[in-house]
N, C-alpha and C. Protein backbone atom coordinates (compact mmCIF):
# COMPACT_ATOMS: atom_id res chain seq x y z
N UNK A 1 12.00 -4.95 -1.38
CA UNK A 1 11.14 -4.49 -0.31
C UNK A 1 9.75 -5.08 -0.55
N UNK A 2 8.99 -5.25 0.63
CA UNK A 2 7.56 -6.27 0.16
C UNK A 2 6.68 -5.42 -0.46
N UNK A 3 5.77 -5.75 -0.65
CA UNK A 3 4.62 -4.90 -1.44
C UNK A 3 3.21 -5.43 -0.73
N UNK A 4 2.81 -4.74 -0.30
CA UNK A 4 1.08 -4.94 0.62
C UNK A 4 0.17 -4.01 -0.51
N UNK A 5 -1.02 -4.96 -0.40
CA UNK A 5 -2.03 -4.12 -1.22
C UNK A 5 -3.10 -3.86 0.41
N UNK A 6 -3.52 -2.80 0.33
CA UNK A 6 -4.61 -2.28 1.46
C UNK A 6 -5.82 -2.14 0.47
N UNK A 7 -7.03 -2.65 1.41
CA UNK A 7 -8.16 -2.71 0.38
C UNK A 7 -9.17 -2.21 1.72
N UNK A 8 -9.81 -1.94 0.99
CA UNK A 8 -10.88 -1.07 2.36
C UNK A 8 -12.41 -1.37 1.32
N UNK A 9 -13.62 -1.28 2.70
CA UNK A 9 -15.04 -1.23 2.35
C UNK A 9 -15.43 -0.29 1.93
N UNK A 10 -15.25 1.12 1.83
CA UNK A 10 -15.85 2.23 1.66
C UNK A 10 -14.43 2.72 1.59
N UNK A 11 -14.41 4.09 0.58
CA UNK A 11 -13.83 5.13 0.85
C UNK A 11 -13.51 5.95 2.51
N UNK A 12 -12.19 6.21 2.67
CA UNK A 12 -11.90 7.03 4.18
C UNK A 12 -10.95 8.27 3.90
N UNK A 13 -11.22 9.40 4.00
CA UNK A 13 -10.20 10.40 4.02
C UNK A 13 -8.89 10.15 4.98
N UNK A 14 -9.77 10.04 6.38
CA UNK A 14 -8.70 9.47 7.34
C UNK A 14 -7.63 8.77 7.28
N UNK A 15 -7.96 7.63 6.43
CA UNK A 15 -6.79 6.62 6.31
C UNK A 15 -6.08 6.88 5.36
N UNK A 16 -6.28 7.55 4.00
CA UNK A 16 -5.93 7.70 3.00
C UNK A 16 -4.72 8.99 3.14
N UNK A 17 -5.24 9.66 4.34
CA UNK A 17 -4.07 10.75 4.78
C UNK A 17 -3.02 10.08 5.70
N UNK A 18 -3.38 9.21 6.83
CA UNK A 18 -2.47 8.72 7.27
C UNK A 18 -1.98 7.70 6.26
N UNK A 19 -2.37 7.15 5.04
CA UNK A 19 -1.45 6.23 4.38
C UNK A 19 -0.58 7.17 3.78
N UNK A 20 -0.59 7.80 3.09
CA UNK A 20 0.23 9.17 2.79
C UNK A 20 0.77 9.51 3.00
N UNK A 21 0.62 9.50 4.39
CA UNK A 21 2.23 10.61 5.60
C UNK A 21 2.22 9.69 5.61
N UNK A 22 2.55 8.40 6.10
CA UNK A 22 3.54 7.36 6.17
C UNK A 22 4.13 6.63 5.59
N UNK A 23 3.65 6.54 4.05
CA UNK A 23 4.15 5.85 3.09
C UNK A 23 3.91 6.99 1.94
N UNK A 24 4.77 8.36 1.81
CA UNK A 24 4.99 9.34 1.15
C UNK A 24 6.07 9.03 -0.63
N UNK A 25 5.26 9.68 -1.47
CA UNK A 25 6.03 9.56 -2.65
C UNK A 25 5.86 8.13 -3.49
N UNK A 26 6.50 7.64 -4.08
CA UNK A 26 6.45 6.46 -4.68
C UNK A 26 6.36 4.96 -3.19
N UNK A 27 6.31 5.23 -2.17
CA UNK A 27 5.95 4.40 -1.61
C UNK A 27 4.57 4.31 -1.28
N UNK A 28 3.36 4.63 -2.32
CA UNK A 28 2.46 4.17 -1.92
C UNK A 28 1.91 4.46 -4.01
N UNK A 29 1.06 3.75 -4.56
CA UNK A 29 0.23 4.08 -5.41
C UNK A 29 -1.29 3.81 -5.00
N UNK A 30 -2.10 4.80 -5.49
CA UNK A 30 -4.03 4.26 -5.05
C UNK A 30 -4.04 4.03 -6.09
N UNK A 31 -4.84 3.01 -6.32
CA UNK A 31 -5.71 1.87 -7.41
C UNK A 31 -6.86 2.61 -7.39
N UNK A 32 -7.77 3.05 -6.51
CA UNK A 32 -8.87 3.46 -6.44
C UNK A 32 -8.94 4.29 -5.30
N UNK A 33 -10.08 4.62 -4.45
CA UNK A 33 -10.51 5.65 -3.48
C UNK A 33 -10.68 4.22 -2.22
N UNK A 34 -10.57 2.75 -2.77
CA UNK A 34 -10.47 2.30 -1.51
C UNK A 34 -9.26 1.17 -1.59
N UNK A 35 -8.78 0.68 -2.46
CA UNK A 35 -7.29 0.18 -3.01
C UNK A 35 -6.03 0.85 -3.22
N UNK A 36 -5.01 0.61 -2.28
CA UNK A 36 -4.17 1.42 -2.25
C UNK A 36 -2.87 -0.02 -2.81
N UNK A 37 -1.43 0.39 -2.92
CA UNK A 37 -0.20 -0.53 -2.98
C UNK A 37 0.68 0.08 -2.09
N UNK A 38 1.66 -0.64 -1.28
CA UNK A 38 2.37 0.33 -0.45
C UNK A 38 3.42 -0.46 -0.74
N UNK A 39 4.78 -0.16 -0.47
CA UNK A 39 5.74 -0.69 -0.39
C UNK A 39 6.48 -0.66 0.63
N UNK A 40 6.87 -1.12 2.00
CA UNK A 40 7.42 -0.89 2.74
C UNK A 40 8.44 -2.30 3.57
N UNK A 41 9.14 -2.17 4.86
CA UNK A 41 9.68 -3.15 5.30
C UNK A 41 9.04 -3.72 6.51
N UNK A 42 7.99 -2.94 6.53
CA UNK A 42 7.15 -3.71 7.90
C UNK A 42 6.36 -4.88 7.87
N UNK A 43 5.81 -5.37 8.99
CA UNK A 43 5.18 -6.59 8.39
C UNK A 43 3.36 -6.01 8.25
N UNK A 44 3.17 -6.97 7.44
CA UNK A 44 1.50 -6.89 7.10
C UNK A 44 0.95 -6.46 8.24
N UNK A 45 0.77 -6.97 9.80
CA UNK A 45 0.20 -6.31 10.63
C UNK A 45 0.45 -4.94 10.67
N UNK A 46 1.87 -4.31 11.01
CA UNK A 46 2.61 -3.05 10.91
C UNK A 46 1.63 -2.22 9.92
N UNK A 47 1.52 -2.47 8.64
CA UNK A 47 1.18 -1.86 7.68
C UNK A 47 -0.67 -1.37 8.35
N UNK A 48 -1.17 -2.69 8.56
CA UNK A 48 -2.44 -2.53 9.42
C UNK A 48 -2.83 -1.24 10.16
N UNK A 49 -1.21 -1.35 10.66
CA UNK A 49 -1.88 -0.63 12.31
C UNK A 49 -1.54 0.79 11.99
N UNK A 50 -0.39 0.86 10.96
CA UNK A 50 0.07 2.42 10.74
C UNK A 50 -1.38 3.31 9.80
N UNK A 51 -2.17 2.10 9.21
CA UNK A 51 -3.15 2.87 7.94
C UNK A 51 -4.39 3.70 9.25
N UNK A 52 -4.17 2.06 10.02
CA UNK A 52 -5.19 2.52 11.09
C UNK A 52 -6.39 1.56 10.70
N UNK A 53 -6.45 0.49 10.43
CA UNK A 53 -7.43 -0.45 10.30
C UNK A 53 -7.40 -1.62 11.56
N UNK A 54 -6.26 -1.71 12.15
CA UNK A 54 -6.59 -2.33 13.19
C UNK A 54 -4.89 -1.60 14.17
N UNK A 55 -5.02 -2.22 15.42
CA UNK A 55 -4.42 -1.65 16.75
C UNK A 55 -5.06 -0.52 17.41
N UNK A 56 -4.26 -0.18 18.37
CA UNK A 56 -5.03 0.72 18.91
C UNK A 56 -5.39 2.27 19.01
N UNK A 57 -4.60 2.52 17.80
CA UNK A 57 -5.31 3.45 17.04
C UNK A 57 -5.84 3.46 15.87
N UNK A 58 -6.73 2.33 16.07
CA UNK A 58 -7.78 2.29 14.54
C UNK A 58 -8.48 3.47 14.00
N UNK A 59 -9.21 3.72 13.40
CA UNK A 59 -9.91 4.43 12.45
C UNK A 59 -11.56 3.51 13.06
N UNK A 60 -12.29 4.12 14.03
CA UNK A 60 -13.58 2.93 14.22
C UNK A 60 -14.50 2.77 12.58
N UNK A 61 -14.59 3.60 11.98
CA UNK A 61 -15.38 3.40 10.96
C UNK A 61 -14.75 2.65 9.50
N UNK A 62 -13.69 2.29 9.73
CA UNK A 62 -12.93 1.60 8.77
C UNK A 62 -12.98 0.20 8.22
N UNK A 63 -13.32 -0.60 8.09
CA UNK A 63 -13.36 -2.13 7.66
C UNK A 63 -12.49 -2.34 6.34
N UNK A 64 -11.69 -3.00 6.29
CA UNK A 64 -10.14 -3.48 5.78
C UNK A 64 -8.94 -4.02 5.53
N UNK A 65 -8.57 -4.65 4.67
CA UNK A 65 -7.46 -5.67 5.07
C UNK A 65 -6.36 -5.17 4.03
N UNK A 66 -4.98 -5.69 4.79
CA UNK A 66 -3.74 -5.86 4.11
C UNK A 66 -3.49 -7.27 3.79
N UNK A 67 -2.85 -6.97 2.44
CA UNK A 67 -2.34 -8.11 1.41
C UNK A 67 -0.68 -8.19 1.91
N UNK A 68 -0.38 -9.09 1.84
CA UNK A 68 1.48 -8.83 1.52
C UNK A 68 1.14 -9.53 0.43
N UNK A 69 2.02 -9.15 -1.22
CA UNK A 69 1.96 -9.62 -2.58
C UNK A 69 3.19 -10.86 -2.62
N UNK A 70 3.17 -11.58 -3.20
CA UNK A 70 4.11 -12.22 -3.24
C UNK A 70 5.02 -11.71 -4.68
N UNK A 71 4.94 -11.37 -5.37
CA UNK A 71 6.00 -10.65 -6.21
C UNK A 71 5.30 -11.10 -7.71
N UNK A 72 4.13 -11.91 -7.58
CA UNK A 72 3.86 -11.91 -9.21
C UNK A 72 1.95 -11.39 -8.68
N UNK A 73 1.83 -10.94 -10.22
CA UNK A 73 0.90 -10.42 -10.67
C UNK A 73 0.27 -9.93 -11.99
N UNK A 74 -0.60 -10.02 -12.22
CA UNK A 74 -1.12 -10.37 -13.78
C UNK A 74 -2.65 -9.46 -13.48
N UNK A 75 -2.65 -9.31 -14.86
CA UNK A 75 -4.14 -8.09 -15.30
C UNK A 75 -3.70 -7.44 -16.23
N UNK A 76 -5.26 -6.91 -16.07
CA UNK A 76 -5.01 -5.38 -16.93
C UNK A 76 -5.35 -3.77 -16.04
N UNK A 77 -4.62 -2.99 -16.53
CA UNK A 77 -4.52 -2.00 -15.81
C UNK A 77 -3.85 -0.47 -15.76
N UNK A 78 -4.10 0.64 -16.12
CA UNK A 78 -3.79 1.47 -16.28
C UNK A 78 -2.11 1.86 -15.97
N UNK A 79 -1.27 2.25 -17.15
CA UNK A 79 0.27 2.01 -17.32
C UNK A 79 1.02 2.45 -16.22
N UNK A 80 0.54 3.81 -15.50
CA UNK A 80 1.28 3.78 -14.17
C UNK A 80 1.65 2.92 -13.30
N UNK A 81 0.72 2.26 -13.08
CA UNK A 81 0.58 1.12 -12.29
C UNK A 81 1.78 -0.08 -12.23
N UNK A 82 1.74 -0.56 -13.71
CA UNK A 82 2.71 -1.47 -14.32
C UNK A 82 3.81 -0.66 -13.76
N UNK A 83 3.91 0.46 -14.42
CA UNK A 83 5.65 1.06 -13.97
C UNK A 83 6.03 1.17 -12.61
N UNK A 84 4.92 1.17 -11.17
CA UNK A 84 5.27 1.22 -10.06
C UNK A 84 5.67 0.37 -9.39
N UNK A 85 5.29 -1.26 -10.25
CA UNK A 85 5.49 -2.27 -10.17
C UNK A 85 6.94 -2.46 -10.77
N UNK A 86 7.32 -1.67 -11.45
CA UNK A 86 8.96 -1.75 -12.17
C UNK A 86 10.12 -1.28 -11.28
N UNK A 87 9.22 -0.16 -11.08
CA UNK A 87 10.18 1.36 -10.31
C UNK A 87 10.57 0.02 -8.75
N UNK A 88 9.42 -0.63 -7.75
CA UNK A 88 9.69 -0.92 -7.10
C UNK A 88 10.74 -2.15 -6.76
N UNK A 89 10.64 -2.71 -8.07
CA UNK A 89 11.31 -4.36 -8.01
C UNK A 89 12.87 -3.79 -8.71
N UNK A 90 13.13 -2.90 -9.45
CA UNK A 90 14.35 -2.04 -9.55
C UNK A 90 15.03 -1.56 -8.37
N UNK A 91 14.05 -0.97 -7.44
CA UNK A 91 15.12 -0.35 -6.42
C UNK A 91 15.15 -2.28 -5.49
N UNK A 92 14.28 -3.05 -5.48
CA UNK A 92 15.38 -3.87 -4.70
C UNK A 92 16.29 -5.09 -5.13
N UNK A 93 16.33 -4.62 -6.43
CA UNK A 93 17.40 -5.46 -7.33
C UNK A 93 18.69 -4.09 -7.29
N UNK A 94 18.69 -3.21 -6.98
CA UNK A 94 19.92 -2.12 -6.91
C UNK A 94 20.08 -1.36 -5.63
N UNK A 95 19.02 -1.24 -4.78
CA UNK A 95 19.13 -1.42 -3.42
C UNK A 95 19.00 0.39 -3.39
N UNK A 96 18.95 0.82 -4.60
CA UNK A 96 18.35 2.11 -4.67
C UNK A 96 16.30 2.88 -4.42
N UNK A 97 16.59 3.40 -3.33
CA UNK A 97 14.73 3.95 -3.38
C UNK A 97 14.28 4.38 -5.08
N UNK A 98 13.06 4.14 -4.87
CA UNK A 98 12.02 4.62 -6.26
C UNK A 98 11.93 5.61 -6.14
């Protein structure tokens, strides 16, 4: 399943709740209060429009973009993180959810 990183200018409650209800449970980790990871099957716009950064139900005070990841990635970074990156590339090598 792809992996989008959402990155935003400022902190938003708004979006951060609608990223939530829509990408509930291990389909989403926050990096920070404005970096989120989502995992889903929609496309990068999709992901856009559901956070609410662009279509026509945006968020007006929002400024923000979606990533689609291409499957590699390197850093350093607090161990959850790494493992969500495990949990996710497991379920689509076994076709089982995280």
């Amino acid at each position: 399943m792809p992996t989008f990183a959402v990155i935003l200018e400022q902190k938003n409650d708004q979006l951060k709740a609608r990223l939530e209800s829509a990408y509930p449970g291990n389909s989403h980790a926050a990096l920070s209060e404005t970096a989120y990871l989502v995992t889903s099957n929609e496309t990068v716009s999709d992901v856009a429009k559901t956070v609410g950064i662009s279509g026509p139900e945006f968020i007006e005070e929002v400024l923000g973009l979606v990533l689609k990841l291409n499957g590699a990635y390197s850093g350093r970074y607090y161990t959850e993180i790494w493992d969500w990156f495990k949990n996710v590339e497991r379920s689509e090598i076994t076709g089982q959810p995280t």
